[in-house]
N, C-alpha and C. Protein backbone atom coordinates (compact mmCIF):
# COMPACT_ATOMS: atom_id res chain seq x y z
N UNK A 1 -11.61 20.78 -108.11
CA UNK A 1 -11.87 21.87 -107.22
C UNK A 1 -10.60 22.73 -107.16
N UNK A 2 -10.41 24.39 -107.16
CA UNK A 2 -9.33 24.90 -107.19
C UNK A 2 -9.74 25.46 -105.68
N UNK A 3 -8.17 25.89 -105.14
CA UNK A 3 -8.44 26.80 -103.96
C UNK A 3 -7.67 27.98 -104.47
N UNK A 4 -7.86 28.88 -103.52
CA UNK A 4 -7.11 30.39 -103.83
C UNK A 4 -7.16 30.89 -102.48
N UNK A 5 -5.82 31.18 -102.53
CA UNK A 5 -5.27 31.36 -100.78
C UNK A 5 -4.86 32.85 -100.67
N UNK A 6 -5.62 33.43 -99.66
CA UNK A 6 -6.28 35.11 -99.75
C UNK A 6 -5.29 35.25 -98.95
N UNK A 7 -4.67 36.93 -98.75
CA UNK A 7 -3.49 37.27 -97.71
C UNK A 7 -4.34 36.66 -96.33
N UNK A 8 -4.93 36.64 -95.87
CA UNK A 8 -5.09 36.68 -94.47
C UNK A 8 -5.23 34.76 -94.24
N UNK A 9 -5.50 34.10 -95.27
CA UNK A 9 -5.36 32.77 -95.14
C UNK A 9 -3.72 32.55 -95.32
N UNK A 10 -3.13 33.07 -96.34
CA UNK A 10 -1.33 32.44 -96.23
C UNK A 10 -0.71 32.20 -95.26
N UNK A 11 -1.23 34.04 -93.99
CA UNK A 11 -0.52 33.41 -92.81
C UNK A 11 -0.45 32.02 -92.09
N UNK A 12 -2.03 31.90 -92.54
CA UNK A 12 -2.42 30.34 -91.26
C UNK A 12 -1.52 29.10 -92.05
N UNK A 13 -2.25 28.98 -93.55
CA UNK A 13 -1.10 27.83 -94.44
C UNK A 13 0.14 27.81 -93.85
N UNK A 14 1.09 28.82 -93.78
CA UNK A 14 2.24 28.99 -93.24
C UNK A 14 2.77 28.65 -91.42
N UNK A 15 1.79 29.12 -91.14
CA UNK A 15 1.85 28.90 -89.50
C UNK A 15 1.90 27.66 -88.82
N UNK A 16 0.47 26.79 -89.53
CA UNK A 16 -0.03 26.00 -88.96
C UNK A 16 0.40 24.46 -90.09
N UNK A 17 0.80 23.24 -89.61
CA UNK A 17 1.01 22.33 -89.84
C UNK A 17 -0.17 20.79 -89.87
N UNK A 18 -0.60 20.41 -90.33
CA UNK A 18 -1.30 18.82 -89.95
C UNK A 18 0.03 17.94 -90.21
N UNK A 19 0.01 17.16 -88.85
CA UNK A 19 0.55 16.04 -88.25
C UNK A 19 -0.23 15.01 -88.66
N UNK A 20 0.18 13.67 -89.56
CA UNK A 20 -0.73 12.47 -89.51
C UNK A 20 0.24 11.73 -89.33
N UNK A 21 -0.41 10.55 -88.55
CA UNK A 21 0.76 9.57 -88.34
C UNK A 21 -0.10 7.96 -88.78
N UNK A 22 0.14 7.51 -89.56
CA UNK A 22 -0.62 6.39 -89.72
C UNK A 22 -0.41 4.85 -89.84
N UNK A 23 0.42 4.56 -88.68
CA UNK A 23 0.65 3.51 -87.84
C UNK A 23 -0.66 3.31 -87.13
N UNK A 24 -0.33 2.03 -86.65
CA UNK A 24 -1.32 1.14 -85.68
C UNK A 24 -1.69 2.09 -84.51
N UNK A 25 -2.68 3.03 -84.09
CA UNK A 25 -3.79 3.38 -83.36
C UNK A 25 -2.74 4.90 -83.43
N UNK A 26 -2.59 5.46 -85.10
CA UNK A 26 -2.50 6.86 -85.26
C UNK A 26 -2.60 8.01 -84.54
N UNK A 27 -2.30 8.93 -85.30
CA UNK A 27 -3.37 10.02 -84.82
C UNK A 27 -2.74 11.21 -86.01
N UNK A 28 -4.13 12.01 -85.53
CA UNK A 28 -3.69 13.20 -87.00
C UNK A 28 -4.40 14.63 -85.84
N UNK A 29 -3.07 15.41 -85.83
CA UNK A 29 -3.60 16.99 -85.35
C UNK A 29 -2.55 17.70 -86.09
N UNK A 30 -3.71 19.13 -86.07
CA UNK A 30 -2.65 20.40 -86.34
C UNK A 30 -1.21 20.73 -84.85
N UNK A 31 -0.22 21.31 -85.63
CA UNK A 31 0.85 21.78 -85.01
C UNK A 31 1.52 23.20 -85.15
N UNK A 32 2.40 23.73 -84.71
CA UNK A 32 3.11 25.00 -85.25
C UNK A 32 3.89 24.91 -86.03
N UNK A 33 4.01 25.23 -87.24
CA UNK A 33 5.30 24.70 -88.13
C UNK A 33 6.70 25.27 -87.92
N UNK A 34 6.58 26.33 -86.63
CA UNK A 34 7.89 27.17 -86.41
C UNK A 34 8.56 26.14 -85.49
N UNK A 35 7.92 25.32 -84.87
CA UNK A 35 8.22 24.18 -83.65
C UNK A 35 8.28 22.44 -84.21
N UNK A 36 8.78 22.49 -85.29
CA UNK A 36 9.21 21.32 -85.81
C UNK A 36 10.27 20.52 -85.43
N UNK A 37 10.14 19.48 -84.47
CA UNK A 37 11.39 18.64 -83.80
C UNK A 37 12.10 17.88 -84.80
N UNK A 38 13.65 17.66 -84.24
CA UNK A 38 14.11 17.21 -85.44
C UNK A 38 14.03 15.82 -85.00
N UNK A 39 15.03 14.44 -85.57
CA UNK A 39 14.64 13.19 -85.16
C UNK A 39 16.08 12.64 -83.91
N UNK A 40 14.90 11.46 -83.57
CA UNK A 40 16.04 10.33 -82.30
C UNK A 40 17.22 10.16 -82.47
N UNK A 41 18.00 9.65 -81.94
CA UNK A 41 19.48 9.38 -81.88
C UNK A 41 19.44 8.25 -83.39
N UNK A 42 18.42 7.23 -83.53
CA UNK A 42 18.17 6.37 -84.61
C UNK A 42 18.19 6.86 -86.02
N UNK A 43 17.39 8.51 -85.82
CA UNK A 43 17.33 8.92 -87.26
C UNK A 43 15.34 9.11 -87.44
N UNK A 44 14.77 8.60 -86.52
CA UNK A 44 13.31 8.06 -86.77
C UNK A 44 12.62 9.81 -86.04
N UNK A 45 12.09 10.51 -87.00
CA UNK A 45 11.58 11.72 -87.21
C UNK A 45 10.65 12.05 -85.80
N UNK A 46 10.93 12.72 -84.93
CA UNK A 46 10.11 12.91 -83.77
C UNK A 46 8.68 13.53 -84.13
N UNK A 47 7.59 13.07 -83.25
CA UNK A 47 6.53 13.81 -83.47
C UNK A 47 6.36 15.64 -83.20
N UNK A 48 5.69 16.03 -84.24
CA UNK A 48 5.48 17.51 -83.49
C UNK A 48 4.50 17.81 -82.45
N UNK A 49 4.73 19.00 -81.32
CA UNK A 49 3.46 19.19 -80.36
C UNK A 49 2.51 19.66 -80.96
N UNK A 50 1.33 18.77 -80.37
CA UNK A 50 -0.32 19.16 -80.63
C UNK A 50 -0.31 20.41 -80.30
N UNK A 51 -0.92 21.30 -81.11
CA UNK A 51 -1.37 22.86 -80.78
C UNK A 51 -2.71 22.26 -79.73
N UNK A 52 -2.77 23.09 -78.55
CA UNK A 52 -3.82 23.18 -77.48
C UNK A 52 -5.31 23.62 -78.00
N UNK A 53 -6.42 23.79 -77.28
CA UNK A 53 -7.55 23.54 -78.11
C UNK A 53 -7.85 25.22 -78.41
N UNK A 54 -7.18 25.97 -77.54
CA UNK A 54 -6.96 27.14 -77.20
C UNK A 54 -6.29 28.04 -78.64
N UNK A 55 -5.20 27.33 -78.95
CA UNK A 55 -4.26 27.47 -79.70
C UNK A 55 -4.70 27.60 -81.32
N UNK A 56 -6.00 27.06 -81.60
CA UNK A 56 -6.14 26.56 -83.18
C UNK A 56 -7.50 28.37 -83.30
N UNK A 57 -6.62 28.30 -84.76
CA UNK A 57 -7.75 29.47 -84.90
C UNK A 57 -8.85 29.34 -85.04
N UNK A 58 -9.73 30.37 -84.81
CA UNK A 58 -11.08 29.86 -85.09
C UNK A 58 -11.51 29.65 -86.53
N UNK A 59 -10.62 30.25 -87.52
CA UNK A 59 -11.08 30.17 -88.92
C UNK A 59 -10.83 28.74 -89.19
N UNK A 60 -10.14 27.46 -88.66
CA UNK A 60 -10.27 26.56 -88.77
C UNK A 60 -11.08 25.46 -88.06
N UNK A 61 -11.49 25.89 -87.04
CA UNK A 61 -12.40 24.95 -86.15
C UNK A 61 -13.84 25.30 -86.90
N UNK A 62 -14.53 26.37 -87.11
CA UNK A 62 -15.42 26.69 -87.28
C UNK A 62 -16.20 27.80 -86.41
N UNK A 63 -15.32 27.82 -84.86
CA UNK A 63 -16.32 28.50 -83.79
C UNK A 63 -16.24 29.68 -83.76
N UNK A 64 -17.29 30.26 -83.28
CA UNK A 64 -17.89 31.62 -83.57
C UNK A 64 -17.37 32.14 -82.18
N UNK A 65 -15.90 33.46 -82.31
CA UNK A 65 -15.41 34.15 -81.22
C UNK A 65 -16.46 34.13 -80.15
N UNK A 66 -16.36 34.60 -78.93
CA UNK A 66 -16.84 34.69 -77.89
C UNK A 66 -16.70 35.81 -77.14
N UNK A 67 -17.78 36.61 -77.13
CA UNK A 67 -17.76 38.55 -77.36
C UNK A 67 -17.91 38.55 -75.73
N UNK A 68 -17.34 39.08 -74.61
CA UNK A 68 -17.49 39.21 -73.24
C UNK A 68 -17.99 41.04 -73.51
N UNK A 69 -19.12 41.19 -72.90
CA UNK A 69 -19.24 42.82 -73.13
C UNK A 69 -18.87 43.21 -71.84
C-alpha cells in the first residue's frame, strides 16, 4: 500500500504525534509534537500529554464538524 501526503495532510503528520507505550496495562494516544517532554532525573523518557478530545482534528477521528446556524 503507498500513501501520499497532500499539503493540507503534512501539517497534521507534523503537528500531531502517536504515543504508544507497551508495558504492562499500556496505553497508546495522539499528542502535540511541539510539547515533547524531555526525560527523569534517571534518564527514563517522560510520557507526552494526551491531546484532549477537543484537541484531535476531525480529519482524524472521523467526525463530521458541527454547523451551529
Amino acid at each position: 500500500m503507498k500513501y501520499q501526503v497532500t499539503d493540507k495532510w503534512e501539517g497534521i503528520v507534523w503537528q500531531y504525534g502517536l504515543h504508544l507505550e507497551a508495558t504492562l496495562g499500556g496505553h497508546c494516544y495522539l499528542f502535540d509534537a511541539d510539547e515533547v517532554p524531555g526525560a527523569d532525573d534517571v534518564g527514563t523518557p517522560l510520557c507526552p500529554k494526551p491531546l484532549e478530545s477537543w484537541e484531535i482534528p476531525v480529519e482524524l477521528v472521523g467526525r463530521k464538524p458541527k454547523f451551529i446556524a
